[in-house]
PDB file of N, CA and C in Angstrom:
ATOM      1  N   UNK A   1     -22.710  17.503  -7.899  1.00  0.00           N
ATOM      2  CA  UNK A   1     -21.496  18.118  -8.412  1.00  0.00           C
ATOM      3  C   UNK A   1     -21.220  17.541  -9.798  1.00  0.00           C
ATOM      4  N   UNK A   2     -20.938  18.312 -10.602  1.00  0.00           N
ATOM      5  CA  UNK A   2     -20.761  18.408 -12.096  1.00  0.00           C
ATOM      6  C   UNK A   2     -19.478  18.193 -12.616  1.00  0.00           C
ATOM      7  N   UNK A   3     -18.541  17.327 -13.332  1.00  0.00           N
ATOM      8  CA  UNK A   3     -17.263  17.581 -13.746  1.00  0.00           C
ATOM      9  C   UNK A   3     -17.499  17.345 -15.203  1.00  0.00           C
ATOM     10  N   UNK A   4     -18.797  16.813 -15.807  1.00  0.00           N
ATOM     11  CA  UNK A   4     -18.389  16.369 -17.274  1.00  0.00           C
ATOM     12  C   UNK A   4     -17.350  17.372 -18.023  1.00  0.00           C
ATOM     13  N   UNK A   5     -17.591  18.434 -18.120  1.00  0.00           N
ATOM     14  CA  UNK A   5     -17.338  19.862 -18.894  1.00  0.00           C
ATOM     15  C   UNK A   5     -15.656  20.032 -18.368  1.00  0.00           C
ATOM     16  N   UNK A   6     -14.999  19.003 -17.172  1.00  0.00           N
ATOM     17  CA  UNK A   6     -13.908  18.473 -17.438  1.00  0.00           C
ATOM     18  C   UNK A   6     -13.694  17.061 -17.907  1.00  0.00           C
ATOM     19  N   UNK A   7     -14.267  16.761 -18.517  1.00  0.00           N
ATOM     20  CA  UNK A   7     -14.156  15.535 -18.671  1.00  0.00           C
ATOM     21  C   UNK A   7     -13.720  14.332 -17.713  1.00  0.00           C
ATOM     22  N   UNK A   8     -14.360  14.939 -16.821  1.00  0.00           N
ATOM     23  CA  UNK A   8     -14.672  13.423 -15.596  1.00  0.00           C
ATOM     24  C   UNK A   8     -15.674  12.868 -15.059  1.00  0.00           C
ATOM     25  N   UNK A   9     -15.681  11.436 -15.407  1.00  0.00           N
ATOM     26  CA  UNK A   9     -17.189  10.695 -15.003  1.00  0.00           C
ATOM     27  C   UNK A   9     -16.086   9.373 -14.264  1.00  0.00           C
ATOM     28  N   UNK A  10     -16.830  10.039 -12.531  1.00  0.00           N
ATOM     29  CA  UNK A  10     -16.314   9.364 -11.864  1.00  0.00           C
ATOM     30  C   UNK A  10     -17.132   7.333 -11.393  1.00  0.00           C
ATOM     31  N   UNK A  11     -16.415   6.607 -11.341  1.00  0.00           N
ATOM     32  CA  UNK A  11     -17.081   5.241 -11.392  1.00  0.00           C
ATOM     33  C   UNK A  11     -18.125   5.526 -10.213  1.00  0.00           C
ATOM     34  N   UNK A  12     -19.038   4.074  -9.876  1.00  0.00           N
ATOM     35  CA  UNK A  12     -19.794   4.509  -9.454  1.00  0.00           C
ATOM     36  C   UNK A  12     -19.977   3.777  -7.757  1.00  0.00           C
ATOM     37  N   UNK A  13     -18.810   3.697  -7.482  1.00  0.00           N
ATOM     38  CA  UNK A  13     -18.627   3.951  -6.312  1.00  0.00           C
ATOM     39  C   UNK A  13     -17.298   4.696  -5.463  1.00  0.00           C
ATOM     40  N   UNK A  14     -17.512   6.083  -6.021  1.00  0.00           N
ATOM     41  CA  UNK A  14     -16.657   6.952  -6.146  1.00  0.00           C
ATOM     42  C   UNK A  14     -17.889   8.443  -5.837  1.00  0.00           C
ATOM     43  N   UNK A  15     -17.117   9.020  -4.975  1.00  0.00           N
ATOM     44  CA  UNK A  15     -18.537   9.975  -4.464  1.00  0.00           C
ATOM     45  C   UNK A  15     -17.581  11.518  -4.397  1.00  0.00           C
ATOM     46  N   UNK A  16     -17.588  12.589  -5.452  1.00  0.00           N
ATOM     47  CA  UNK A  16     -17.341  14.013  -5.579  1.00  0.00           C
ATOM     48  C   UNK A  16     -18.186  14.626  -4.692  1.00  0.00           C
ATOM     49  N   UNK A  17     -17.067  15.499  -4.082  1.00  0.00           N
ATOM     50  CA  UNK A  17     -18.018  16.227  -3.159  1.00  0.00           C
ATOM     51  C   UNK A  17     -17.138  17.908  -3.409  1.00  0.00           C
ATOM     52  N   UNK A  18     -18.325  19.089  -2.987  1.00  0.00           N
ATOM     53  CA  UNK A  18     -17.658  19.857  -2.400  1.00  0.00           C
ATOM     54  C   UNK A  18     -17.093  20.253  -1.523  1.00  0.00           C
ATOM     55  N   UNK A  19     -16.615  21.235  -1.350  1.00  0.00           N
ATOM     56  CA  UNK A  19     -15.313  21.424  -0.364  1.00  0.00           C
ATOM     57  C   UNK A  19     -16.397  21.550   0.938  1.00  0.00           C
ATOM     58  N   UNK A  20     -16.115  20.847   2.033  1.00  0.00           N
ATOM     59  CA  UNK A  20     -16.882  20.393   2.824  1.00  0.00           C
ATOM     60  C   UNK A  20     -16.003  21.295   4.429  1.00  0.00           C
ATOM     61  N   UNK A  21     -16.781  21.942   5.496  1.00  0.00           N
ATOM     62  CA  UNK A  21     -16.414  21.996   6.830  1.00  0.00           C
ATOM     63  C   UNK A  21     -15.356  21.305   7.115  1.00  0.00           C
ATOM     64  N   UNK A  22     -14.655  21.561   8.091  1.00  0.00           N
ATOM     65  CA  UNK A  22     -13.656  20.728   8.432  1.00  0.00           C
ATOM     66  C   UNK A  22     -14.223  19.414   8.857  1.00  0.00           C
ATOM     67  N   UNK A  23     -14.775  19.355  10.018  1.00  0.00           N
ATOM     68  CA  UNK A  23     -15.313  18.420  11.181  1.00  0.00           C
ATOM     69  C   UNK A  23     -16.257  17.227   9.851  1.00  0.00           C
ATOM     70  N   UNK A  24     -17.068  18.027   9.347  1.00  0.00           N
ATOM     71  CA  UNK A  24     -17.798  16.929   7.932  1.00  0.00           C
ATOM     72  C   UNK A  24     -16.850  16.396   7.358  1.00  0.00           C
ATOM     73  N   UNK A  25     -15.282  17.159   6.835  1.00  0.00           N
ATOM     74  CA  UNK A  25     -14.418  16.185   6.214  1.00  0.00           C
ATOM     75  C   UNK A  25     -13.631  14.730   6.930  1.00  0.00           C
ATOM     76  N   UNK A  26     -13.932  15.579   8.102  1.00  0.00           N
ATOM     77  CA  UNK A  26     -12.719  14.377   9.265  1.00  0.00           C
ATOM     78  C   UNK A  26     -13.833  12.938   9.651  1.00  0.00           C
ATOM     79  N   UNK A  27     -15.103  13.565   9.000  1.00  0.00           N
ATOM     80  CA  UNK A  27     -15.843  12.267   9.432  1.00  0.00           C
ATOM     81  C   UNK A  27     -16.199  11.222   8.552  1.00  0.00           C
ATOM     82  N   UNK A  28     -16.590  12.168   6.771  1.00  0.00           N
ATOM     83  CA  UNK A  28     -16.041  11.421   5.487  1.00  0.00           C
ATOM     84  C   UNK A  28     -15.095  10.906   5.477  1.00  0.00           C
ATOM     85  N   UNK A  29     -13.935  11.225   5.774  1.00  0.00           N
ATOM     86  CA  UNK A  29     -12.723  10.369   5.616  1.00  0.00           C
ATOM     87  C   UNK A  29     -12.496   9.296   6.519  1.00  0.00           C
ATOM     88  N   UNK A  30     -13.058   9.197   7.862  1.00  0.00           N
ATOM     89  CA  UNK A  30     -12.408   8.619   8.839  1.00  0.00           C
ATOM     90  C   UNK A  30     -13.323   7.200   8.540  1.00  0.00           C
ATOM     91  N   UNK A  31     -14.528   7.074   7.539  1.00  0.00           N
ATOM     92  CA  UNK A  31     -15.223   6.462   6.837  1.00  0.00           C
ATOM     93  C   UNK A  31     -14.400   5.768   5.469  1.00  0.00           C
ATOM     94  N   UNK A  32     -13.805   6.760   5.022  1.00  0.00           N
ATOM     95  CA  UNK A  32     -13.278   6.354   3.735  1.00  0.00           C
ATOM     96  C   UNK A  32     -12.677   4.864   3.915  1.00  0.00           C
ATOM     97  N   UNK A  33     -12.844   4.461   2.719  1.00  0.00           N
ATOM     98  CA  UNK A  33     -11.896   3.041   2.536  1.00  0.00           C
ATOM     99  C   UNK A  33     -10.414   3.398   1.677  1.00  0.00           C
ATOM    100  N   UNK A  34     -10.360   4.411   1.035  1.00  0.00           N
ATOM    101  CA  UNK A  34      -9.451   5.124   0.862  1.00  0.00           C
ATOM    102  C   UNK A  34      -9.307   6.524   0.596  1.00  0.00           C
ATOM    103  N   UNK A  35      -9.066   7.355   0.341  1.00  0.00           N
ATOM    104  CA  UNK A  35      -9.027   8.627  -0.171  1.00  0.00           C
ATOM    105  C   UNK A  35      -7.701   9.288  -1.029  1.00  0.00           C
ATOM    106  N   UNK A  36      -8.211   9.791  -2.308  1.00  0.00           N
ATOM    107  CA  UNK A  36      -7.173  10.391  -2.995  1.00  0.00           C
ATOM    108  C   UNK A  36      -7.134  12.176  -2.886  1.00  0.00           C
ATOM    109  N   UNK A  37      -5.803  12.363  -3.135  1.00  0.00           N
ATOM    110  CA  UNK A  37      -5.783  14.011  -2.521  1.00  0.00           C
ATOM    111  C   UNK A  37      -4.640  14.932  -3.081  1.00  0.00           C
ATOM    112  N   UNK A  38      -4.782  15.775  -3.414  1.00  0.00           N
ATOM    113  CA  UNK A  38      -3.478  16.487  -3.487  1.00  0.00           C
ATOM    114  C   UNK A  38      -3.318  17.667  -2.183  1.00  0.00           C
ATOM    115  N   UNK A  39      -3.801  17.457  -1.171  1.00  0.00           N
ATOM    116  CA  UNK A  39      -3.431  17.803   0.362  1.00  0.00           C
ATOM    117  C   UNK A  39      -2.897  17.874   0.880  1.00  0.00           C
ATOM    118  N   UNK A  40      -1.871  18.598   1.234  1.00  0.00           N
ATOM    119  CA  UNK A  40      -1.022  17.476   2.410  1.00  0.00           C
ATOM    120  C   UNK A  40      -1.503  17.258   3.647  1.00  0.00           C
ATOM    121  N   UNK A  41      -2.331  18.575   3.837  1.00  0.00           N
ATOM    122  CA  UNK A  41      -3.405  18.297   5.256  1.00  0.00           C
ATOM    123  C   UNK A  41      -4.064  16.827   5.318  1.00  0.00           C
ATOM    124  N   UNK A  42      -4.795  16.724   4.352  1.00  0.00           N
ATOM    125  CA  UNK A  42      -5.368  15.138   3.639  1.00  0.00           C
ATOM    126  C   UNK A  42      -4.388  14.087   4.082  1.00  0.00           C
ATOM    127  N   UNK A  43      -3.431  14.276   3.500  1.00  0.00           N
ATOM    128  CA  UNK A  43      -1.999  13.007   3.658  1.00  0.00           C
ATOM    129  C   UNK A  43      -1.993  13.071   5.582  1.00  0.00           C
ATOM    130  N   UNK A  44      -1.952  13.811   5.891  1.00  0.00           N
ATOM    131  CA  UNK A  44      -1.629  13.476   6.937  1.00  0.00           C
ATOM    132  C   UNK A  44      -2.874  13.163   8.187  1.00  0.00           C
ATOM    133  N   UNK A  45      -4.088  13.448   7.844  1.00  0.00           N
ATOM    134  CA  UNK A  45      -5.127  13.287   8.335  1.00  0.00           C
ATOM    135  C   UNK A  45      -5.566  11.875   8.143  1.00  0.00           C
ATOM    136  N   UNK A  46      -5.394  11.317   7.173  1.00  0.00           N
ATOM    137  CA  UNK A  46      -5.536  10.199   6.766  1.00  0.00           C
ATOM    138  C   UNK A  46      -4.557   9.071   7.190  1.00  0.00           C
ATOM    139  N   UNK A  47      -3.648   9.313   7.193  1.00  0.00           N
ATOM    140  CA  UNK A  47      -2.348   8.592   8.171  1.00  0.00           C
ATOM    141  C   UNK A  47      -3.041   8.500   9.364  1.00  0.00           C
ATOM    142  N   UNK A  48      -3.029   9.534  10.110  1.00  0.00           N
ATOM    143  CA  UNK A  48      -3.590   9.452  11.340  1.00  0.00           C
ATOM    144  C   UNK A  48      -4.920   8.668  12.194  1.00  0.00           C
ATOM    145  N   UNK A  49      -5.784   8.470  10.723  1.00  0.00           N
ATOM    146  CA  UNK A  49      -6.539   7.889  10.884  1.00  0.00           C
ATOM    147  C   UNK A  49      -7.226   6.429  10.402  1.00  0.00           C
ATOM    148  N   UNK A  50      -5.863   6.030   9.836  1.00  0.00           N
ATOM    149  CA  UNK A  50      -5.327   4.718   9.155  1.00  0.00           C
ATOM    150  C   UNK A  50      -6.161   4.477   7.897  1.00  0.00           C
ATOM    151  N   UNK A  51      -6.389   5.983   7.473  1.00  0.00           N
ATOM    152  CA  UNK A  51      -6.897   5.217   5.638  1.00  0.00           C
ATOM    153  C   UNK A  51      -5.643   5.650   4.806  1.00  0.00           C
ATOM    154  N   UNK A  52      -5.821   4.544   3.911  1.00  0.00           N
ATOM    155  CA  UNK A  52      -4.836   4.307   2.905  1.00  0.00           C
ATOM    156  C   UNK A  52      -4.931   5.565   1.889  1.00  0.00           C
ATOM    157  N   UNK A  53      -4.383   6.478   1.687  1.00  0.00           N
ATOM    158  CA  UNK A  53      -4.194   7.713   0.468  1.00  0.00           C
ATOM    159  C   UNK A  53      -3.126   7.580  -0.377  1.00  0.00           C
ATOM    160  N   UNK A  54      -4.041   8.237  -1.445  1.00  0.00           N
ATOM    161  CA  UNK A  54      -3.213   8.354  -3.238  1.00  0.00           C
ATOM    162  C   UNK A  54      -3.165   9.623  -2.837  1.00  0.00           C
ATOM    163  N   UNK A  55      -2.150  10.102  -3.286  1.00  0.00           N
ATOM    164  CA  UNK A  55      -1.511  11.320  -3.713  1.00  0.00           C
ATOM    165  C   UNK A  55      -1.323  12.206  -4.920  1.00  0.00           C
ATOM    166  N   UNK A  56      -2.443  12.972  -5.463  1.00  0.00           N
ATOM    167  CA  UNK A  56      -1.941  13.170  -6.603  1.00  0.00           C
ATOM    168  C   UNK A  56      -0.983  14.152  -7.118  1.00  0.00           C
ATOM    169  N   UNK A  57       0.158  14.054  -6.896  1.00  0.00           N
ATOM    170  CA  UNK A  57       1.594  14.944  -6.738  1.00  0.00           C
ATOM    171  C   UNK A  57       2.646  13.836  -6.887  1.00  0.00           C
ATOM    172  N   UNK A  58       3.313  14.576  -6.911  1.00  0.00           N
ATOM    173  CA  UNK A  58       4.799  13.524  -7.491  1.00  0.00           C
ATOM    174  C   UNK A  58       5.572  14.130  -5.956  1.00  0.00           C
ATOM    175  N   UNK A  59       5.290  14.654  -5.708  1.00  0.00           N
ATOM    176  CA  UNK A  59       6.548  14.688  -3.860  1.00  0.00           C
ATOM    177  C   UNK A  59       5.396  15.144  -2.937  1.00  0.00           C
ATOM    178  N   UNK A  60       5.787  15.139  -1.826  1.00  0.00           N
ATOM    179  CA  UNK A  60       4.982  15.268  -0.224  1.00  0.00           C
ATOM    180  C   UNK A  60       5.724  15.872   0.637  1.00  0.00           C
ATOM    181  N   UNK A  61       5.170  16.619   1.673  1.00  0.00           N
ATOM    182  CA  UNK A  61       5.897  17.171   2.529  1.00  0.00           C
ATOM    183  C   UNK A  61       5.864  16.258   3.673  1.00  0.00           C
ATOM    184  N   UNK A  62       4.650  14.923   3.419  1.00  0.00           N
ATOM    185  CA  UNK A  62       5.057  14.241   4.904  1.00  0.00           C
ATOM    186  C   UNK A  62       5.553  12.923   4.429  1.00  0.00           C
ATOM    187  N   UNK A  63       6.919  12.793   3.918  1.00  0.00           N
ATOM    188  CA  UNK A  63       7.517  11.280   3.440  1.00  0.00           C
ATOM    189  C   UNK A  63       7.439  10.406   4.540  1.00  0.00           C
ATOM    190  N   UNK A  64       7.119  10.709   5.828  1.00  0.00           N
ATOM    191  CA  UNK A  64       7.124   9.521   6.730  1.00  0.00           C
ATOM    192  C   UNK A  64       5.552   8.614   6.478  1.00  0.00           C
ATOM    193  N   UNK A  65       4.778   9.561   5.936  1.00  0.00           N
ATOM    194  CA  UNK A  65       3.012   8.438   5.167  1.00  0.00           C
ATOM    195  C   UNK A  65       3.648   7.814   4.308  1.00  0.00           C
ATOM    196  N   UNK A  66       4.281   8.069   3.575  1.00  0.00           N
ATOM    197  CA  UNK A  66       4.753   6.884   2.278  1.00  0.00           C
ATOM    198  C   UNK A  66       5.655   6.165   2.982  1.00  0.00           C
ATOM    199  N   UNK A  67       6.968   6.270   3.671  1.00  0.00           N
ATOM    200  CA  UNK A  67       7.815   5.670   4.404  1.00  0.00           C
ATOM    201  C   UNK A  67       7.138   4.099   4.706  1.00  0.00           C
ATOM    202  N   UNK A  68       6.405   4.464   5.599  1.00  0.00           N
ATOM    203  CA  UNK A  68       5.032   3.560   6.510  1.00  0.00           C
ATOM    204  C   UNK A  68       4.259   3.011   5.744  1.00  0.00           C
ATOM    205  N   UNK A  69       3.888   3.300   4.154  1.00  0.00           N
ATOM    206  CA  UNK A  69       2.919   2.604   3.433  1.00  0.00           C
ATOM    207  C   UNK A  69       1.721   2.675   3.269  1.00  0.00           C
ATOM    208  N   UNK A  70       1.262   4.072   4.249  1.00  0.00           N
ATOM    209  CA  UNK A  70       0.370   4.724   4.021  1.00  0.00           C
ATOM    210  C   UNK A  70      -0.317   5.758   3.116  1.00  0.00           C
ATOM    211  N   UNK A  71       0.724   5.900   1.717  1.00  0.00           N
ATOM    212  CA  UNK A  71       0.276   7.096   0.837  1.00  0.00           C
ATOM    213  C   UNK A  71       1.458   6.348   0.223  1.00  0.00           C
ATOM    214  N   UNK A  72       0.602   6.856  -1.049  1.00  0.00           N
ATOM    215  CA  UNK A  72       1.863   6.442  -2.308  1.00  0.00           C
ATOM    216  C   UNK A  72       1.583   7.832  -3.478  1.00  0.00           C
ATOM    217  N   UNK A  73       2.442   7.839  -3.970  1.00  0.00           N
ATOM    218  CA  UNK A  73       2.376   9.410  -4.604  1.00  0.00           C
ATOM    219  C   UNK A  73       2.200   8.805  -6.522  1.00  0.00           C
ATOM    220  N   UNK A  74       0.894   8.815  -6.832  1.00  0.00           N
ATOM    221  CA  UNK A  74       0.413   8.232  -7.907  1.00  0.00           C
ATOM    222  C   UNK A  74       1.021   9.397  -8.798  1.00  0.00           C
ATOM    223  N   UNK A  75       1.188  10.915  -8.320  1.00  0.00           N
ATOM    224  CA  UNK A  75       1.550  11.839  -9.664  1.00  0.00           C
ATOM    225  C   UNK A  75       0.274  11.848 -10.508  1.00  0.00           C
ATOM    226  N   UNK A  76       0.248  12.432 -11.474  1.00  0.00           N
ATOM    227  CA  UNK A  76      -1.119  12.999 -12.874  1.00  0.00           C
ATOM    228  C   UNK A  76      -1.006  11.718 -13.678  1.00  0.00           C
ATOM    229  N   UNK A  77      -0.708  10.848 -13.518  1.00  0.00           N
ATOM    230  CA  UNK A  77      -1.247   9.574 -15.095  1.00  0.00           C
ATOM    231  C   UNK A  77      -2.522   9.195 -14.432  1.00  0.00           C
ATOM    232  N   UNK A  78      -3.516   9.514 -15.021  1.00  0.00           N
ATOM    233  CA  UNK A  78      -4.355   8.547 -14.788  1.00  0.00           C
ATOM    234  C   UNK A  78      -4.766   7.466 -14.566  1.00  0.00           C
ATOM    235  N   UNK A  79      -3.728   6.511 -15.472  1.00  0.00           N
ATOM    236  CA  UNK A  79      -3.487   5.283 -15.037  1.00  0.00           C
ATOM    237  C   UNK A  79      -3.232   4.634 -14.034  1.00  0.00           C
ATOM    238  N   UNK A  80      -1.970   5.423 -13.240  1.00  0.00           N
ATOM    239  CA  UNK A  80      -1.476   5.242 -12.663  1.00  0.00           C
ATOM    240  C   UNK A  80      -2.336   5.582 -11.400  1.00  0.00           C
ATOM    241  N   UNK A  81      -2.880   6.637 -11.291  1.00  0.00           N
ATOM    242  CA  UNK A  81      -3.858   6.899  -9.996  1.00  0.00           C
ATOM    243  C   UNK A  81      -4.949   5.471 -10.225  1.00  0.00           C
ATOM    244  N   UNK A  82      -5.275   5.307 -11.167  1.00  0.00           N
ATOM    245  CA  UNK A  82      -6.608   4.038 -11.030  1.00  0.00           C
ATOM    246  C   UNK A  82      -5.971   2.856 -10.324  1.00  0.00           C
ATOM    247  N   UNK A  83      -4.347   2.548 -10.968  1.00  0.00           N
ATOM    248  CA  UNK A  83      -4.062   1.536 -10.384  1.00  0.00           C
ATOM    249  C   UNK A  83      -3.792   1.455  -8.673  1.00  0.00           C
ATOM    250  N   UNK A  84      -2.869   2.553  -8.419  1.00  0.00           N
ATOM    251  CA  UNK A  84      -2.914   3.128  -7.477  1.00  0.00           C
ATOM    252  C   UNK A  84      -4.140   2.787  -6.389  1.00  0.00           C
ATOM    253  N   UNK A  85      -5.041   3.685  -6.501  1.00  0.00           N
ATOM    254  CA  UNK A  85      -6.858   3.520  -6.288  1.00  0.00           C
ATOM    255  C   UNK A  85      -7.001   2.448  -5.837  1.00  0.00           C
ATOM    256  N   UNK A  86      -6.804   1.443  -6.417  1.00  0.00           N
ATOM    257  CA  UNK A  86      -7.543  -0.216  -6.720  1.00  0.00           C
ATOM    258  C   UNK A  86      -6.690  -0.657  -5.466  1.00  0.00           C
ATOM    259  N   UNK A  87      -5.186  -0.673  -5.835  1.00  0.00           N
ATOM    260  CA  UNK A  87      -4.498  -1.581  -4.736  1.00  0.00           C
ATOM    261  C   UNK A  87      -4.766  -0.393  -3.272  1.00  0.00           C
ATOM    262  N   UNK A  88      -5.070   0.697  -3.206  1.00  0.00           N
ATOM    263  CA  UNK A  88      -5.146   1.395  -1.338  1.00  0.00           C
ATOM    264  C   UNK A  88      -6.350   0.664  -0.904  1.00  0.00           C
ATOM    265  N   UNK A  89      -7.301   0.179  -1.445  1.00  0.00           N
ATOM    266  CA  UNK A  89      -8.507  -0.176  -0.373  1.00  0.00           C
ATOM    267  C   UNK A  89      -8.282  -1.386  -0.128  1.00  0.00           C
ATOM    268  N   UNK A  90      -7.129  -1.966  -0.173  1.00  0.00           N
ATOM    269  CA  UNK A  90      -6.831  -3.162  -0.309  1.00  0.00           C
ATOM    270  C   UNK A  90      -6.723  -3.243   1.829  1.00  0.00           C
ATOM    271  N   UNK A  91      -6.210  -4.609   1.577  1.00  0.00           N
ATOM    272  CA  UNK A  91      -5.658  -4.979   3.195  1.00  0.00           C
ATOM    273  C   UNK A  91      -4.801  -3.192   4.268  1.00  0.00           C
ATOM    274  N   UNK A  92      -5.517  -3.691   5.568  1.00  0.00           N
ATOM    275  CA  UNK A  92      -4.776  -2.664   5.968  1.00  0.00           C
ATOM    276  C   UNK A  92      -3.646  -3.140   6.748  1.00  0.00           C
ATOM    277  N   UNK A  93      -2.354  -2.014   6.571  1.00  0.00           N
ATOM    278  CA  UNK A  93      -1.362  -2.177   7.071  1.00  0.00           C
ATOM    279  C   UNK A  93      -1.266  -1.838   8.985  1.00  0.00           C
ATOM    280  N   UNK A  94       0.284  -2.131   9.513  1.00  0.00           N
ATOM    281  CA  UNK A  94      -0.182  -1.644  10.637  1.00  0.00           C
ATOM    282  C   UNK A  94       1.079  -0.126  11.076  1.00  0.00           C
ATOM    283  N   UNK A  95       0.660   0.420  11.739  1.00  0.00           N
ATOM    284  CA  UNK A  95       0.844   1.920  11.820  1.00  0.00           C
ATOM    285  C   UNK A  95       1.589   2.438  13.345  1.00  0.00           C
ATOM    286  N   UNK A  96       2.706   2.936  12.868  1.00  0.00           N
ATOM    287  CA  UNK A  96       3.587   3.423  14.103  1.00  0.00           C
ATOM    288  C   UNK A  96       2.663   4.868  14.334  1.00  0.00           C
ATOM    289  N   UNK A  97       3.225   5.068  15.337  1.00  0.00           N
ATOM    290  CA  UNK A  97       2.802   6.409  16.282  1.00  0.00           C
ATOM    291  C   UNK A  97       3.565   7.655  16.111  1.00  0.00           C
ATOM    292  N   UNK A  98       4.442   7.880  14.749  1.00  0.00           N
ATOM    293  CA  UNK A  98       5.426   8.683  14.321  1.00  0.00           C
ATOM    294  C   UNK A  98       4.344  10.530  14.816  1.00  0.00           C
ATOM    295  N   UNK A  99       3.361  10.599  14.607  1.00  0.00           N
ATOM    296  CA  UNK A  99       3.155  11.687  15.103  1.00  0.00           C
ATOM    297  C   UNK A  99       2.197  11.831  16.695  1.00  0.00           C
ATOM    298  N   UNK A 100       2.785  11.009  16.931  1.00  0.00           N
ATOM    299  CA  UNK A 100       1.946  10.658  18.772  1.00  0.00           C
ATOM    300  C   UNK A 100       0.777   9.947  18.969  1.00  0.00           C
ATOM    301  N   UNK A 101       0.641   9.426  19.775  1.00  0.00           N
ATOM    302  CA  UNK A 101      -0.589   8.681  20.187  1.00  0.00           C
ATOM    303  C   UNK A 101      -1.964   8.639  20.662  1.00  0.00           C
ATOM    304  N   UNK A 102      -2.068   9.950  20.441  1.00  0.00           N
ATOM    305  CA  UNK A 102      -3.368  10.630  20.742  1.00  0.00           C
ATOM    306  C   UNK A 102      -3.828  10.774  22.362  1.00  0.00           C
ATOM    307  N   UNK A 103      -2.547  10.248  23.173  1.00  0.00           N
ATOM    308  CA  UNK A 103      -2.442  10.393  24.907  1.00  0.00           C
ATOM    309  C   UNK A 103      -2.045  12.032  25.080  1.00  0.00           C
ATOM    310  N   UNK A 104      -1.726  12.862  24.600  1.00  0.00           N
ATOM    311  CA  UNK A 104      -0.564  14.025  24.875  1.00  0.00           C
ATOM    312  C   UNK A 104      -2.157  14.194  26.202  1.00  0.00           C
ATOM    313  N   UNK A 105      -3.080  15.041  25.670  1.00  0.00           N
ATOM    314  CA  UNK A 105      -4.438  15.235  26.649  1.00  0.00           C
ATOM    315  C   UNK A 105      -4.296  14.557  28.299  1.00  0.00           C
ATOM    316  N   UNK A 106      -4.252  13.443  27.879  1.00  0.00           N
ATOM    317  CA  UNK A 106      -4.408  13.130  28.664  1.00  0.00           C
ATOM    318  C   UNK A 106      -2.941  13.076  30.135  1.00  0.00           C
ATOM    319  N   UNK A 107      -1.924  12.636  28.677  1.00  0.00           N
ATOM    320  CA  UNK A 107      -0.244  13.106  30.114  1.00  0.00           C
ATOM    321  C   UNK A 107      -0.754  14.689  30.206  1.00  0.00           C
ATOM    322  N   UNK A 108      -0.753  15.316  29.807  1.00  0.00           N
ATOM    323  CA  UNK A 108      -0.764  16.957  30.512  1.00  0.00           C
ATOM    324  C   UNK A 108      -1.658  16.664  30.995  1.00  0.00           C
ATOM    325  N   UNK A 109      -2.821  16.474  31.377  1.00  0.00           N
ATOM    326  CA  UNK A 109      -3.390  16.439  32.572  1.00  0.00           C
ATOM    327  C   UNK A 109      -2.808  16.032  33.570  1.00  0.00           C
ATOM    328  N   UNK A 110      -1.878  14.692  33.213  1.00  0.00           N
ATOM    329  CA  UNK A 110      -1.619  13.875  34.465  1.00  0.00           C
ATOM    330  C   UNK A 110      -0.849  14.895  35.691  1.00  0.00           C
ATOM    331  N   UNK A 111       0.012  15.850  34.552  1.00  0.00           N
ATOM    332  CA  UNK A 111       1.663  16.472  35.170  1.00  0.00           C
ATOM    333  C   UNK A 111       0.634  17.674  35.455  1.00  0.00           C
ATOM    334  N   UNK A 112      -0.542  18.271  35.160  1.00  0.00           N
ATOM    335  CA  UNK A 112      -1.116  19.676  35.572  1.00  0.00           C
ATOM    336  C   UNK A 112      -1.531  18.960  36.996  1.00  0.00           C
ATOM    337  N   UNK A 113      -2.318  17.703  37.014  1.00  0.00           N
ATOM    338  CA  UNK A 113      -2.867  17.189  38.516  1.00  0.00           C
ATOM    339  C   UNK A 113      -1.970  17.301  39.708  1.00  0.00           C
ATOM    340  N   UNK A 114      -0.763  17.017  39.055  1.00  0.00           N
ATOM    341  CA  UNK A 114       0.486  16.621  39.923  1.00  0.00           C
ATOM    342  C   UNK A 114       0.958  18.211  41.192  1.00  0.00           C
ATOM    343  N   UNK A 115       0.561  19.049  39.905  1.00  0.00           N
ATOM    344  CA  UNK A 115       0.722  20.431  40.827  1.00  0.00           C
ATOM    345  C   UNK A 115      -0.295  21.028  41.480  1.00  0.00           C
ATOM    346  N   UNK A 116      -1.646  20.628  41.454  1.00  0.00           N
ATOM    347  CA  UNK A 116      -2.216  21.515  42.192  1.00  0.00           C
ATOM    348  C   UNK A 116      -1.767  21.025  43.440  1.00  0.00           C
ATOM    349  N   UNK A 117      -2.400  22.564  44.331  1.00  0.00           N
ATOM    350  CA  UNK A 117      -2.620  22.394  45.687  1.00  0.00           C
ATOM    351  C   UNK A 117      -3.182  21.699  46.144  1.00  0.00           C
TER     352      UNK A 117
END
């Protein structure tokens, strides 16, 4: 993948990709040491899966990732995304269950068992 002709030469442990399958993205990321995005699908996929995300937008529709310290909203300075960048792969934080715990599967089973015959 090509960006010179925007004038971006990404460092070199920094990996452009194209727009990738879903299931290929959820497995890149769940890898990532951080990921930057202007997503909100991203923002919140990444929460979920405790990597640290830059944001490149100035607001979010999920303020409870930034709330938590999981996304910080770097906005377009460049600068500011590098710095940004540098401090997310840093130490990881620890992470409430604000969008569930990944049990729901398993309680509805419990309460479907409960009724059979």
């Amino acid at each position: 993948m090509e960006f010179a002709e925007y004038g971006i030469a990404p460092a070199a442990n920094v990996q452009l990709v194209e727009p990738l399958p879903y299931f290929d993205m959820l497995a890149l990321l769940a890898g990532a040491r951080a990921v930057l995005t202007d997503s909100g699908g991203v923002q919140k996929e990444a929460y979920i899966l405790e990597v640290p995300c830059v944001t490149l937008r100035e607001n979010t529709e999920w303020v409870e990732t930034v709330e938590d310290g999981w996304n910080v909203l770097a906005g377009t300075d460049a600068s500011r995304i590098v710095a940004e960048a540098d401090a997310a792969g840093g130490a990881r934080r620890g992470h409430s269950a604000r969008f569930g715990d990944g049990q729901a599967a398993a309680r509805i089973a419990a309460i479907i068992r409960e009724y059979e015959p």
